[in-house]
N, C-alpha and C. Protein backbone atom coordinates (compact mmCIF):
# COMPACT_ATOMS: atom_id res chain seq x y z
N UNK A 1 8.60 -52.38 -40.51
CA UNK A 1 9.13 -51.70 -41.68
C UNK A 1 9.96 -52.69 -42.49
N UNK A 2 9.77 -52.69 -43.75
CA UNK A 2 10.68 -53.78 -44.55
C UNK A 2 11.77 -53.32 -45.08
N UNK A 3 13.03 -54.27 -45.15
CA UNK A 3 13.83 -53.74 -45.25
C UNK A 3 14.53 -54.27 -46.38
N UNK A 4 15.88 -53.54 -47.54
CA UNK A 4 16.43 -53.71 -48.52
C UNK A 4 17.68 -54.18 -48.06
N UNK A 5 18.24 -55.44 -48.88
CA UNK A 5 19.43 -55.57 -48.68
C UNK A 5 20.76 -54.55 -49.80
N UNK A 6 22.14 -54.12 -49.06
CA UNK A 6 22.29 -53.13 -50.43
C UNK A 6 23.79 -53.73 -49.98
N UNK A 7 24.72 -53.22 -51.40
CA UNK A 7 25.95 -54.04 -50.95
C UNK A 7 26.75 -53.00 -50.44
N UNK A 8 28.00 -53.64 -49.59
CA UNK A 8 28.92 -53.04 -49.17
C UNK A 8 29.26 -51.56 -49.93
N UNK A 9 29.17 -51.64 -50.99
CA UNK A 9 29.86 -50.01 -51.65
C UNK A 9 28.97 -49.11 -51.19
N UNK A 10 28.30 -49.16 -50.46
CA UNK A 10 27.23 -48.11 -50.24
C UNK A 10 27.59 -47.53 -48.70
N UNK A 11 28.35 -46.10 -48.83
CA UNK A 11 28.26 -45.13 -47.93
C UNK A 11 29.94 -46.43 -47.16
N UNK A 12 30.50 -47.16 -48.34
CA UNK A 12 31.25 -47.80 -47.14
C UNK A 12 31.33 -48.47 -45.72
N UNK A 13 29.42 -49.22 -46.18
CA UNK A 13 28.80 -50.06 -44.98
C UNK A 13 29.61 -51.49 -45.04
N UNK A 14 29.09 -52.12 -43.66
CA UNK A 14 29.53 -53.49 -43.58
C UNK A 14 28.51 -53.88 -44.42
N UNK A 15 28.42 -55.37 -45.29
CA UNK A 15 26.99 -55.99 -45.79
C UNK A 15 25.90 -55.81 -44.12
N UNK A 16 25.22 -55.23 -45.30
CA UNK A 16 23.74 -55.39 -43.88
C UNK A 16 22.56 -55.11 -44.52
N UNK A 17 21.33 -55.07 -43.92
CA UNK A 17 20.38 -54.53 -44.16
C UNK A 17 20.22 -52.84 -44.18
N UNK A 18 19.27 -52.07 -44.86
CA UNK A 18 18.73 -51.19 -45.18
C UNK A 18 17.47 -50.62 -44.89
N UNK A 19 17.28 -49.70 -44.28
CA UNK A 19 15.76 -49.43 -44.75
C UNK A 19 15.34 -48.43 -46.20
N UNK A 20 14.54 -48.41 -45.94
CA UNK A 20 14.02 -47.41 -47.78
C UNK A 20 14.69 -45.88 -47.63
N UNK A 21 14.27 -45.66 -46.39
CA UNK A 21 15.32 -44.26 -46.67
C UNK A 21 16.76 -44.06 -46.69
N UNK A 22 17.48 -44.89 -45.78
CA UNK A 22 18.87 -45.30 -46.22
C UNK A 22 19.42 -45.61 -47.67
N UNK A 23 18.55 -46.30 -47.69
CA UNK A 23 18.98 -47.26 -49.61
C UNK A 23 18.79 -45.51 -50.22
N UNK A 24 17.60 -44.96 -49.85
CA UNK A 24 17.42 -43.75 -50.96
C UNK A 24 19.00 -42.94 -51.29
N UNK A 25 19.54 -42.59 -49.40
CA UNK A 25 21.12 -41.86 -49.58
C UNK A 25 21.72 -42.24 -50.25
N UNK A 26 21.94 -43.15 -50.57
CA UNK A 26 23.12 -44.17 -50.80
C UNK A 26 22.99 -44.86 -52.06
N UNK A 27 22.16 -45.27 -53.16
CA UNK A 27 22.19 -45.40 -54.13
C UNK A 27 23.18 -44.75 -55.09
N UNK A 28 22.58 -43.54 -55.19
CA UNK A 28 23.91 -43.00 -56.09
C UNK A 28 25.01 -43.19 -55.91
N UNK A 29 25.58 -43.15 -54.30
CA UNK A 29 26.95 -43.42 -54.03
C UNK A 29 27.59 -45.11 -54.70
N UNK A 30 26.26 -45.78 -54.35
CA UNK A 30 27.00 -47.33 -54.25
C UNK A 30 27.15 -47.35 -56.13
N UNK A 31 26.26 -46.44 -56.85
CA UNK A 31 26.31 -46.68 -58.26
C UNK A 31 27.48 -46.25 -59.11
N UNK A 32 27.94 -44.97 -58.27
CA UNK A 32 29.68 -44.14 -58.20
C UNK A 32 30.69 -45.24 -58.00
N UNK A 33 30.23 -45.55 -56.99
CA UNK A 33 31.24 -46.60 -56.25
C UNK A 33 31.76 -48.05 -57.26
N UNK A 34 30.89 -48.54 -57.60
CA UNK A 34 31.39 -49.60 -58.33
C UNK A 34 30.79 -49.53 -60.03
N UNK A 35 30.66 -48.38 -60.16
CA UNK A 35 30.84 -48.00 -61.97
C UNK A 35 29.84 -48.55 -62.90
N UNK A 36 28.01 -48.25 -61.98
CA UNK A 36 26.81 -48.79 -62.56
C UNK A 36 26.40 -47.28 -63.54
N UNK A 37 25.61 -47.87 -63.88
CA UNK A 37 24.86 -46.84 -64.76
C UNK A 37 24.67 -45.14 -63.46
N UNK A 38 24.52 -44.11 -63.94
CA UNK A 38 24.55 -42.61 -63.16
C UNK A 38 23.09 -42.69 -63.22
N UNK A 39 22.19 -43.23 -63.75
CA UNK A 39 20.46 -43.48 -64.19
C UNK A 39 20.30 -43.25 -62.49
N UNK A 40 20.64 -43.52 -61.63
CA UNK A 40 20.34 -43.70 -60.13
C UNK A 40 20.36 -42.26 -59.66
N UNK A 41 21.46 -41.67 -60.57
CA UNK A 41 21.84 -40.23 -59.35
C UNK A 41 21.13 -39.86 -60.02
N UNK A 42 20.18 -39.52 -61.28
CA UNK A 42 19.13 -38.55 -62.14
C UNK A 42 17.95 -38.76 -62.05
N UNK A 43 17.81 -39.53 -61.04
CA UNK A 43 16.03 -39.94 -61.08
C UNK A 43 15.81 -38.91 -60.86
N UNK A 44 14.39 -38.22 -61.36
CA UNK A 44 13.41 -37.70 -61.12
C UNK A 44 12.74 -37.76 -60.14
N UNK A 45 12.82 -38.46 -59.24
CA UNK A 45 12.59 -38.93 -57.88
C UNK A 45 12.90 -39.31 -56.86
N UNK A 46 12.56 -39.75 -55.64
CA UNK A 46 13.32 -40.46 -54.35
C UNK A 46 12.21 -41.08 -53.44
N UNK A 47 12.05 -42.07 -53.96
CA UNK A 47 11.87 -43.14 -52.57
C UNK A 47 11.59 -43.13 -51.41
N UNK A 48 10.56 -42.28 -50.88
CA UNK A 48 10.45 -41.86 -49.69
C UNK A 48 9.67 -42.77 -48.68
N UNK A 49 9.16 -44.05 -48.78
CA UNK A 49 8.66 -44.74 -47.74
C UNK A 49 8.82 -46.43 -48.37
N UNK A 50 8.59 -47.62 -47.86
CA UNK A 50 8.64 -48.80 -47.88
C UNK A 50 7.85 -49.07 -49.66
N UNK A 51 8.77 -49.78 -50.37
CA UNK A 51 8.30 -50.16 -51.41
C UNK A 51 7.02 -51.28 -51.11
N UNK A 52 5.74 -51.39 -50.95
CA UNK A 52 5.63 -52.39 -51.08
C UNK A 52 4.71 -53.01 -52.02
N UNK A 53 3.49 -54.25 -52.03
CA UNK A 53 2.59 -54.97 -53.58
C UNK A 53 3.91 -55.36 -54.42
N UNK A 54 5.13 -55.88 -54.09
CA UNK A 54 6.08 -56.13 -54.53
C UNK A 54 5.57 -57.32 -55.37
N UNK A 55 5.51 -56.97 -56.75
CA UNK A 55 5.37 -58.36 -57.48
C UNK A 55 6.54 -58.50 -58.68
N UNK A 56 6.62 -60.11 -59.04
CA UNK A 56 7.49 -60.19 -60.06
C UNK A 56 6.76 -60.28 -61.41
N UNK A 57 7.46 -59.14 -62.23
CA UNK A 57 6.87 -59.27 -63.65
C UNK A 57 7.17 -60.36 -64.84
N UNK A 58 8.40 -60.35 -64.61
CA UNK A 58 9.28 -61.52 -65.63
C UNK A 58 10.25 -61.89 -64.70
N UNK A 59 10.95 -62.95 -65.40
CA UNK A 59 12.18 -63.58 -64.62
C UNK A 59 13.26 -63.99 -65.63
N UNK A 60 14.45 -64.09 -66.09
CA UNK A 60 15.27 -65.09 -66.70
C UNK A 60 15.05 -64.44 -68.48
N UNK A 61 15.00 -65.46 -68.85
CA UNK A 61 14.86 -65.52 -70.49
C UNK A 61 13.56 -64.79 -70.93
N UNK A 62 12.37 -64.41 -69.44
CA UNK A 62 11.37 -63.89 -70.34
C UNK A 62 11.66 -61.94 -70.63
N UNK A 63 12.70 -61.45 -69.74
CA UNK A 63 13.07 -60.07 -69.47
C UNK A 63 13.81 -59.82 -71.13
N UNK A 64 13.07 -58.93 -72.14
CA UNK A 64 14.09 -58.47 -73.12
C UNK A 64 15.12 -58.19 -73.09
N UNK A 65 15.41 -57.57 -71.84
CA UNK A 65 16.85 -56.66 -71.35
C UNK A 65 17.79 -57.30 -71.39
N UNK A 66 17.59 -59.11 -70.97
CA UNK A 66 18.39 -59.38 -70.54
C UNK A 66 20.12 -59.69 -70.99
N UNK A 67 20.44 -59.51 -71.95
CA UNK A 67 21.33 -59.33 -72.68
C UNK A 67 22.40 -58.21 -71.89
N UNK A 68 21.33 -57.26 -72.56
CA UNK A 68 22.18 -55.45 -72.09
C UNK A 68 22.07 -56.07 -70.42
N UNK A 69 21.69 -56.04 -69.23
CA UNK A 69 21.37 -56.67 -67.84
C UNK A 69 22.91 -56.97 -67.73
N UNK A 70 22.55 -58.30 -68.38
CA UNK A 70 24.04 -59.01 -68.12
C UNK A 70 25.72 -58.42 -68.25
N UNK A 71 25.40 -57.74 -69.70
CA UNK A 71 26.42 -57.14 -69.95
C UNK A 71 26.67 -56.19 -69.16
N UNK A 72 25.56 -55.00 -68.67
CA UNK A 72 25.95 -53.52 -68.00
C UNK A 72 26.63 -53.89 -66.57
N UNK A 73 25.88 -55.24 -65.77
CA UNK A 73 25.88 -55.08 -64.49
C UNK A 73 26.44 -56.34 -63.84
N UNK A 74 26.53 -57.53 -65.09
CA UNK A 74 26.55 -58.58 -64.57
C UNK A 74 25.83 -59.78 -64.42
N UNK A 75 26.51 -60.92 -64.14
CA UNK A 75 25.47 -61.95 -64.50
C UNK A 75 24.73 -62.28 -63.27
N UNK A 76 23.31 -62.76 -63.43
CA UNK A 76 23.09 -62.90 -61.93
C UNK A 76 21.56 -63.81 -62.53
N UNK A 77 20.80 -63.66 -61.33
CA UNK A 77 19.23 -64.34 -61.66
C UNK A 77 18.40 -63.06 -61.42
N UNK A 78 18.17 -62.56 -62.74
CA UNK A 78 17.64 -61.00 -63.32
C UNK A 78 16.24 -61.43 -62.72
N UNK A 79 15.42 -60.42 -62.06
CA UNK A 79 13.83 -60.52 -62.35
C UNK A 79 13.77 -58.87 -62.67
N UNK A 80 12.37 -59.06 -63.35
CA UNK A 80 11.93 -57.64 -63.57
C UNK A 80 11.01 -57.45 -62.41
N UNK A 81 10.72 -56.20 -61.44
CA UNK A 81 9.69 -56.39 -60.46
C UNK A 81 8.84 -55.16 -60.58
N UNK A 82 7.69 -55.26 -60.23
CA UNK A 82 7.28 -53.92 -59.69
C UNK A 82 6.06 -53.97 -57.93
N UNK A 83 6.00 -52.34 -57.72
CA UNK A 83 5.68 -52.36 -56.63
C UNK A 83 5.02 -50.94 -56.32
N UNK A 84 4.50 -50.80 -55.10
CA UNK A 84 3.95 -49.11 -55.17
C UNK A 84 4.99 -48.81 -53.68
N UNK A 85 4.80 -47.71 -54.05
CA UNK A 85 5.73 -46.99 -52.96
C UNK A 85 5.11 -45.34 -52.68
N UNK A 86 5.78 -44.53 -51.84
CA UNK A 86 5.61 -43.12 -52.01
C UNK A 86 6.58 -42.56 -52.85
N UNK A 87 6.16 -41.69 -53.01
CA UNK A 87 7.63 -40.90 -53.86
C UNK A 87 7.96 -39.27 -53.83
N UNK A 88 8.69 -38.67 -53.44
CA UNK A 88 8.90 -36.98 -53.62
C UNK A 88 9.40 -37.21 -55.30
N UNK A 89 9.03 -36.22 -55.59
CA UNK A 89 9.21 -35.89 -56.98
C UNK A 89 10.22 -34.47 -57.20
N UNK A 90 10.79 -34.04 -58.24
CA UNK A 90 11.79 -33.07 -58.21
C UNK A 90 11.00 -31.91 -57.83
N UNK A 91 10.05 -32.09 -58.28
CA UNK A 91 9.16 -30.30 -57.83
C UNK A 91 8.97 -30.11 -55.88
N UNK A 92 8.92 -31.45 -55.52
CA UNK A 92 8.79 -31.43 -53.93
C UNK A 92 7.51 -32.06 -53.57
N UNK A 93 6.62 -32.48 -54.68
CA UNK A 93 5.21 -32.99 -54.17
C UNK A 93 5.69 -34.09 -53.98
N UNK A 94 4.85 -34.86 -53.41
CA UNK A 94 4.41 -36.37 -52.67
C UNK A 94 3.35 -36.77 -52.88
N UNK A 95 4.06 -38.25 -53.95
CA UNK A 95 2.95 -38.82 -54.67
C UNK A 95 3.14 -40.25 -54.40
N UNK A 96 2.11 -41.29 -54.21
CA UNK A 96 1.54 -42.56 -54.46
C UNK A 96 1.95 -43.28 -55.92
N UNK A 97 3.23 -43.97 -56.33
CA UNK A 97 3.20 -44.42 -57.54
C UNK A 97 3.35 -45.87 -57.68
N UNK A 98 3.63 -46.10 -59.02
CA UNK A 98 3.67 -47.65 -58.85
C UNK A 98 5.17 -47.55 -59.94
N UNK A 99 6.46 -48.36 -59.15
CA UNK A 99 7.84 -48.21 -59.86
C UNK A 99 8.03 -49.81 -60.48
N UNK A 100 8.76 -49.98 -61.13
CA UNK A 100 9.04 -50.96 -61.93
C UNK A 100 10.60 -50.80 -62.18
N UNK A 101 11.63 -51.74 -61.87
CA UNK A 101 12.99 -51.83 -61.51
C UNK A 101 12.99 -53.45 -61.76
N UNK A 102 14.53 -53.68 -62.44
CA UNK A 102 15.39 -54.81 -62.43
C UNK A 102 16.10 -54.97 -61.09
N UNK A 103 16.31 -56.36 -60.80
CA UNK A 103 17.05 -56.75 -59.16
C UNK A 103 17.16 -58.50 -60.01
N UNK A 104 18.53 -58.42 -59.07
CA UNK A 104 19.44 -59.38 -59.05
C UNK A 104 19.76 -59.94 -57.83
N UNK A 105 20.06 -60.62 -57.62
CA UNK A 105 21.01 -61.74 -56.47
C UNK A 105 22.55 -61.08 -56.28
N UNK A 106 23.05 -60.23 -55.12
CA UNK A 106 23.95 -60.05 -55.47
C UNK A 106 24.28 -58.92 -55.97
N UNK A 107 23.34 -58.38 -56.76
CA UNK A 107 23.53 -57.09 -57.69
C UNK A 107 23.27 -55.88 -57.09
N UNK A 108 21.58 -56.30 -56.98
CA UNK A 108 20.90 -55.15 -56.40
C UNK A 108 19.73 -54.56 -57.23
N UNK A 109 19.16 -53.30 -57.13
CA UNK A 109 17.82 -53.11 -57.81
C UNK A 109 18.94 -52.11 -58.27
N UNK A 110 18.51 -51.86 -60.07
CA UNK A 110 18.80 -51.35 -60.80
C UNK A 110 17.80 -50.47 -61.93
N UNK A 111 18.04 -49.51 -62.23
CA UNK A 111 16.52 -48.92 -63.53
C UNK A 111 15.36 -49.07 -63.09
N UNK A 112 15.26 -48.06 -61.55
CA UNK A 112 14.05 -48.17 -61.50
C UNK A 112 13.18 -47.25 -61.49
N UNK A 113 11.77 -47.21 -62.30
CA UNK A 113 11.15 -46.57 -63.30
C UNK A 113 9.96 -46.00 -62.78
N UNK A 114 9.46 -44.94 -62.64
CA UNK A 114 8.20 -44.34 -62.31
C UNK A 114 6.70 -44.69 -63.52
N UNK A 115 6.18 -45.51 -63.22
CA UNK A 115 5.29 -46.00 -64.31
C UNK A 115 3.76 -44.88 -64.49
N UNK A 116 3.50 -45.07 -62.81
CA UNK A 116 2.09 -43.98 -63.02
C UNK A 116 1.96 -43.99 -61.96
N UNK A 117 0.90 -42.53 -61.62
CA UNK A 117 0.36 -42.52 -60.49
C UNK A 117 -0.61 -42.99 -59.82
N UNK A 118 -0.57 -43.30 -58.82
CA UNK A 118 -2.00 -44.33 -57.98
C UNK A 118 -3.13 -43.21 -57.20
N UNK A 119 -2.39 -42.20 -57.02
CA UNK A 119 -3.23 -40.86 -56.56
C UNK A 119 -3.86 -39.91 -56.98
């Protein structure tokens, strides 16, 4: 099972590793916790098994965002990524999608986006 690294503000862990359903609890908290965007506690979704086809889309100067990035969350070495995962959805189904999220060094995965379904 692969695992996420997530920082200390989360659930008031030591730094450690994560798995996907842990990171799922605890997002919102760690986003409460140190005063990120609430975009985390309103997803439309949750993360229900190993992200993986983890690829990088952009990196650095090629990410538009990176401006707003820097400013909202901090400076870091931005990539844009995406990946497929499972997902519960607010209605309760369980779907096959493919998400697309910003991650940093340090930061963490931030805005991450339900693009389409694979199912």
């Amino acid at each position: 099972m692969a695992q996420f690294f997530a920082s200390p503000a989360c659930a008031g862990q030591k730094l450690r590793h994560f798995t996907a359903h842990e990171l799922n609890q605890c997002w919102a908290v760690t986003c409460v916790a140190v005063g990120h965007s609430p975009k985390w506690a309103m997803m439309s979704f949750e993360v229900i098994d190993d992200i993986t086809e983890v690829q990088t889309i952009a990196a650095g100067n090629a990410i538009r965002e990176l401006a707003r990035l820097q400013k909202q969350y901090g400076k870091g070495r931005w990539r844009k990524l995406k990946g497929v995962a499972m997902v519960r959805l607010a209605s309760g189904r369980i779907r096959r999608a493919e998400l697309h999220w910003y991650e940093a060094h340090g930061i963490g995965k931030r805005e991450m986006k339900r693009k389409r379904y694979l199912d």
